[in-house]
C-alpha atoms as a PDB file:
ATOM      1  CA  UNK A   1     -12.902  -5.494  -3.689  1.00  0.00           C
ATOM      2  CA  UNK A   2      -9.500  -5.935  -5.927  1.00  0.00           C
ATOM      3  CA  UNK A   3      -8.000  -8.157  -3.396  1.00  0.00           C
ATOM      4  CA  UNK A   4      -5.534  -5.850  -2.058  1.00  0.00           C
ATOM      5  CA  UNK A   5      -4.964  -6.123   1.481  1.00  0.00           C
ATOM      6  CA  UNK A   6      -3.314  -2.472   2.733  1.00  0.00           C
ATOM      7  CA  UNK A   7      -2.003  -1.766   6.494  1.00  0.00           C
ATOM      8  CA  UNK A   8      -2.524   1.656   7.806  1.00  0.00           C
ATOM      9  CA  UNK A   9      -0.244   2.690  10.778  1.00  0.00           C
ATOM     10  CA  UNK A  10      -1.161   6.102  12.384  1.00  0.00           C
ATOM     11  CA  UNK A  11      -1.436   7.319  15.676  1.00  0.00           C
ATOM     12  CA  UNK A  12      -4.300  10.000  15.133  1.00  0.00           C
ATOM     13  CA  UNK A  13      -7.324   7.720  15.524  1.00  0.00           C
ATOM     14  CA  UNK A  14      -9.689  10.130  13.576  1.00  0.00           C
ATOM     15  CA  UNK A  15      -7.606   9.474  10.384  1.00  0.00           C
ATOM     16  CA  UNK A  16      -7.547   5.522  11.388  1.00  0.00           C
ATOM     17  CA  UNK A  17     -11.242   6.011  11.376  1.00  0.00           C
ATOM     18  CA  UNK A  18     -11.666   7.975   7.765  1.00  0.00           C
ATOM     19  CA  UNK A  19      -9.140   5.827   5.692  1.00  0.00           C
ATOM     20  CA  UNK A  20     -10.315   2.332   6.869  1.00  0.00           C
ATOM     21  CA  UNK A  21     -14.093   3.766   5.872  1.00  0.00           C
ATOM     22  CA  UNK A  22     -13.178   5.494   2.621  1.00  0.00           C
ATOM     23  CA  UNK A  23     -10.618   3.672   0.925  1.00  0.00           C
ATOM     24  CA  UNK A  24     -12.726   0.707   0.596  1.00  0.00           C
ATOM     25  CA  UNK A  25     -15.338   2.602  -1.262  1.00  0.00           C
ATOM     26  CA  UNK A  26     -12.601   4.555  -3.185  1.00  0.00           C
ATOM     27  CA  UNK A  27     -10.136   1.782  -4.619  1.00  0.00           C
ATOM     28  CA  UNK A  28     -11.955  -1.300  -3.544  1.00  0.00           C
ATOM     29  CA  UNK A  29      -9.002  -2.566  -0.885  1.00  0.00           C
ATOM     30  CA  UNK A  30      -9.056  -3.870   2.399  1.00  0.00           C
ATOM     31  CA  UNK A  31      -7.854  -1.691   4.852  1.00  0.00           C
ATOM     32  CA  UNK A  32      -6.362  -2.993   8.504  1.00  0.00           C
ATOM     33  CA  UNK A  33      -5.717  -0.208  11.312  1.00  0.00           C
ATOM     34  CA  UNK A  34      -2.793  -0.134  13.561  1.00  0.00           C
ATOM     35  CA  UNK A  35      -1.749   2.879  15.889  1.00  0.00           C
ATOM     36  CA  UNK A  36       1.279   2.009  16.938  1.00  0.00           C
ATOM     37  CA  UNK A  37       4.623   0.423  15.409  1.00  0.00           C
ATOM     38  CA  UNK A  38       4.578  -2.655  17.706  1.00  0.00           C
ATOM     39  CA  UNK A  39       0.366  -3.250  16.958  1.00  0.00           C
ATOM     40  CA  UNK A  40       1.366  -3.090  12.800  1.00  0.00           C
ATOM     41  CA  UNK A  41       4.321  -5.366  13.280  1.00  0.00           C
ATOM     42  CA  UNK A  42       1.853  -8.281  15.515  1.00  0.00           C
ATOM     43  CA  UNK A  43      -0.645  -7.411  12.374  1.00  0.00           C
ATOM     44  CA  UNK A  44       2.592  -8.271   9.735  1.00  0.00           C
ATOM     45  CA  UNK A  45       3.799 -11.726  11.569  1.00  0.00           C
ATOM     46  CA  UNK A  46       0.127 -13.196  11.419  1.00  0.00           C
ATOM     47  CA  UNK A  47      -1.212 -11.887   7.658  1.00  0.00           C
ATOM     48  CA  UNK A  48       0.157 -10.919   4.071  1.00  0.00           C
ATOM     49  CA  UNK A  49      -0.661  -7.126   2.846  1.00  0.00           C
ATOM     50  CA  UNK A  50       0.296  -5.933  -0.313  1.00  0.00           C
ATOM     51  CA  UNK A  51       0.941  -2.166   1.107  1.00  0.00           C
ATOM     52  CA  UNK A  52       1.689  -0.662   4.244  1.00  0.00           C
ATOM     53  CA  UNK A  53       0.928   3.199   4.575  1.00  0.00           C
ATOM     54  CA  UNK A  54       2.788   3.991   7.812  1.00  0.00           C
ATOM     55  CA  UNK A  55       3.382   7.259   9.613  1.00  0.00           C
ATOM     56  CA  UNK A  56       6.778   8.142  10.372  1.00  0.00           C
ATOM     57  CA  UNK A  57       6.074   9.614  14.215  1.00  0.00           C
ATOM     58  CA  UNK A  58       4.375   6.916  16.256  1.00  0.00           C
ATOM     59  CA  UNK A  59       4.032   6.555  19.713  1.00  0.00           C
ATOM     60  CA  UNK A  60       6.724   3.505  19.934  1.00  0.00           C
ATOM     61  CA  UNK A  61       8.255   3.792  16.883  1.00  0.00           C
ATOM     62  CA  UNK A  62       9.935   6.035  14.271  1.00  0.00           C
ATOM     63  CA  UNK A  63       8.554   5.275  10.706  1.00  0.00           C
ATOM     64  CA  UNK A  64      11.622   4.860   9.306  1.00  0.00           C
ATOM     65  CA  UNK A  65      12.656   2.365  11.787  1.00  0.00           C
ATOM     66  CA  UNK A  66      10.058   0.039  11.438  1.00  0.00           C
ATOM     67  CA  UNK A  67       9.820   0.386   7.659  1.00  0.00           C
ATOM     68  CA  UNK A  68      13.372  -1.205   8.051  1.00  0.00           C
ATOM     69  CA  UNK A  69      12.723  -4.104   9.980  1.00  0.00           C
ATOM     70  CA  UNK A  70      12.757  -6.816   7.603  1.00  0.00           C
ATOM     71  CA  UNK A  71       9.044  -7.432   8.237  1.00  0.00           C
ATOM     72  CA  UNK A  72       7.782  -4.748   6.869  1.00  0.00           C
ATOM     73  CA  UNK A  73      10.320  -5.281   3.492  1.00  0.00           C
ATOM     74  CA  UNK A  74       9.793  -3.344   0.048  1.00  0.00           C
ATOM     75  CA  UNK A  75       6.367  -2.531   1.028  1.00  0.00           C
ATOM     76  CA  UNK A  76       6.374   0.402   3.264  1.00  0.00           C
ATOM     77  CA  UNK A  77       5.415   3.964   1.720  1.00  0.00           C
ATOM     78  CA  UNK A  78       6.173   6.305   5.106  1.00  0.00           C
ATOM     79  CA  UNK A  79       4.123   9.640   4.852  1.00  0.00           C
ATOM     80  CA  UNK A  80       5.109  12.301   7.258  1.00  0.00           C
ATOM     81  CA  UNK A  81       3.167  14.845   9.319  1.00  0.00           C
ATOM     82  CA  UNK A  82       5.732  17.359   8.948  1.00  0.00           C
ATOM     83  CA  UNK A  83       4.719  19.095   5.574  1.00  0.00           C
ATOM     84  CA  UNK A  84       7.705  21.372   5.140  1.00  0.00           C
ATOM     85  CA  UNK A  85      10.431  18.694   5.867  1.00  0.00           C
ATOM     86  CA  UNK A  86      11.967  16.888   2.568  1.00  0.00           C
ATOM     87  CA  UNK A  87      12.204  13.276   3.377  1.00  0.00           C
ATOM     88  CA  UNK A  88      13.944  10.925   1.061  1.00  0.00           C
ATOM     89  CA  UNK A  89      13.134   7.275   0.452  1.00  0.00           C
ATOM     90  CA  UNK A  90      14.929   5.266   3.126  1.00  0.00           C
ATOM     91  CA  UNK A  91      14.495   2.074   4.621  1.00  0.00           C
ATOM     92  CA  UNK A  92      12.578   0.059   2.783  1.00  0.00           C
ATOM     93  CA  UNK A  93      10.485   3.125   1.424  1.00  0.00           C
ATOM     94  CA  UNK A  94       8.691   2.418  -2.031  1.00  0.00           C
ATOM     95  CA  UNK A  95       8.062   6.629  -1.751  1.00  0.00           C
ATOM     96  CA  UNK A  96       7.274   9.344   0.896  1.00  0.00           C
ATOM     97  CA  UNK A  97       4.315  11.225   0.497  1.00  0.00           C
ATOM     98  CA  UNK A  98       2.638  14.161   2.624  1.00  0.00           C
ATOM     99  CA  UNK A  99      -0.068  13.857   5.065  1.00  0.00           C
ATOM    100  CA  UNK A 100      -2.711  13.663   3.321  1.00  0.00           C
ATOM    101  CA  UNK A 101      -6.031  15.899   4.813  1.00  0.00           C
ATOM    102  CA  UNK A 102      -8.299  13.544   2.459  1.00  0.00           C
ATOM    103  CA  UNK A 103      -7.849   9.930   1.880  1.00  0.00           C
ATOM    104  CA  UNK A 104      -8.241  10.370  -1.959  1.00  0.00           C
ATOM    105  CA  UNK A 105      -4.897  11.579  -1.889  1.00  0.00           C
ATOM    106  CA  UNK A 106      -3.832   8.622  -1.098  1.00  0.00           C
ATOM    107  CA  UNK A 107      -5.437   6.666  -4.214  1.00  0.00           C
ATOM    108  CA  UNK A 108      -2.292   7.184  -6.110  1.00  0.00           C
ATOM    109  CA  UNK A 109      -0.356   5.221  -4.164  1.00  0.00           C
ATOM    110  CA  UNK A 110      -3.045   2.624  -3.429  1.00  0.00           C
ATOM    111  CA  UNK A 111      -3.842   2.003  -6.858  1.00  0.00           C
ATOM    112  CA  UNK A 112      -0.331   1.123  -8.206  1.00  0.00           C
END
């Protein structure tokens, strides 16, 4: 492990499932689940993570909305499930990336 501690926010528990088992083994991180906005924000008040990969359309929460609460801070890199839509930094947003149908795509990201 490097030491970096990463949130994952999603909804679609499959994806929960595949990124907290393969980006371990990939970059060597800890990964912490959360499917919904108000589970990753009770994760964010009691622990320090050096990324948050967050979904912008949650159950209880818009992405960009709870990459703004000062919580989350500079750390927040939104990804969308909408392929075709252009989404700008916002919020808080380090970058916006695409959803990603493998978690190596995310390794980018991860590893800066």
């Amino acid at each position: 492990m490097n030491g970096k501690r990463i949130l994952y926010v999603d909804d679609d528990e499959a994806m929960l499932r595949i990124v907290a088992a393969t980006l371990p083994r990939l970059a060597g991180v800890d990964v912490v689940t959360a499917a919904t906005g108000t589970h990753a924000l009770s994760l964010l008040a009691g622990g320090r993570f050096d990324l948050i990969l967050l979904d912008y359309e949650l159950p209880d929460f818009d992405g960009a909305d709870l990459c703004a609460d000062a919580t989350v801070g500079k750390w927040g890199i939104p990804f969308t499930q909408e392929l075709g839509r252009q989404l700008q930094p916002r919020a808080g947003a380090v970058t916006v990336l695409a959803l990603p149908r493998a978690p190596q795509r995310l390794l980018p990201a991860v590893q800066q």
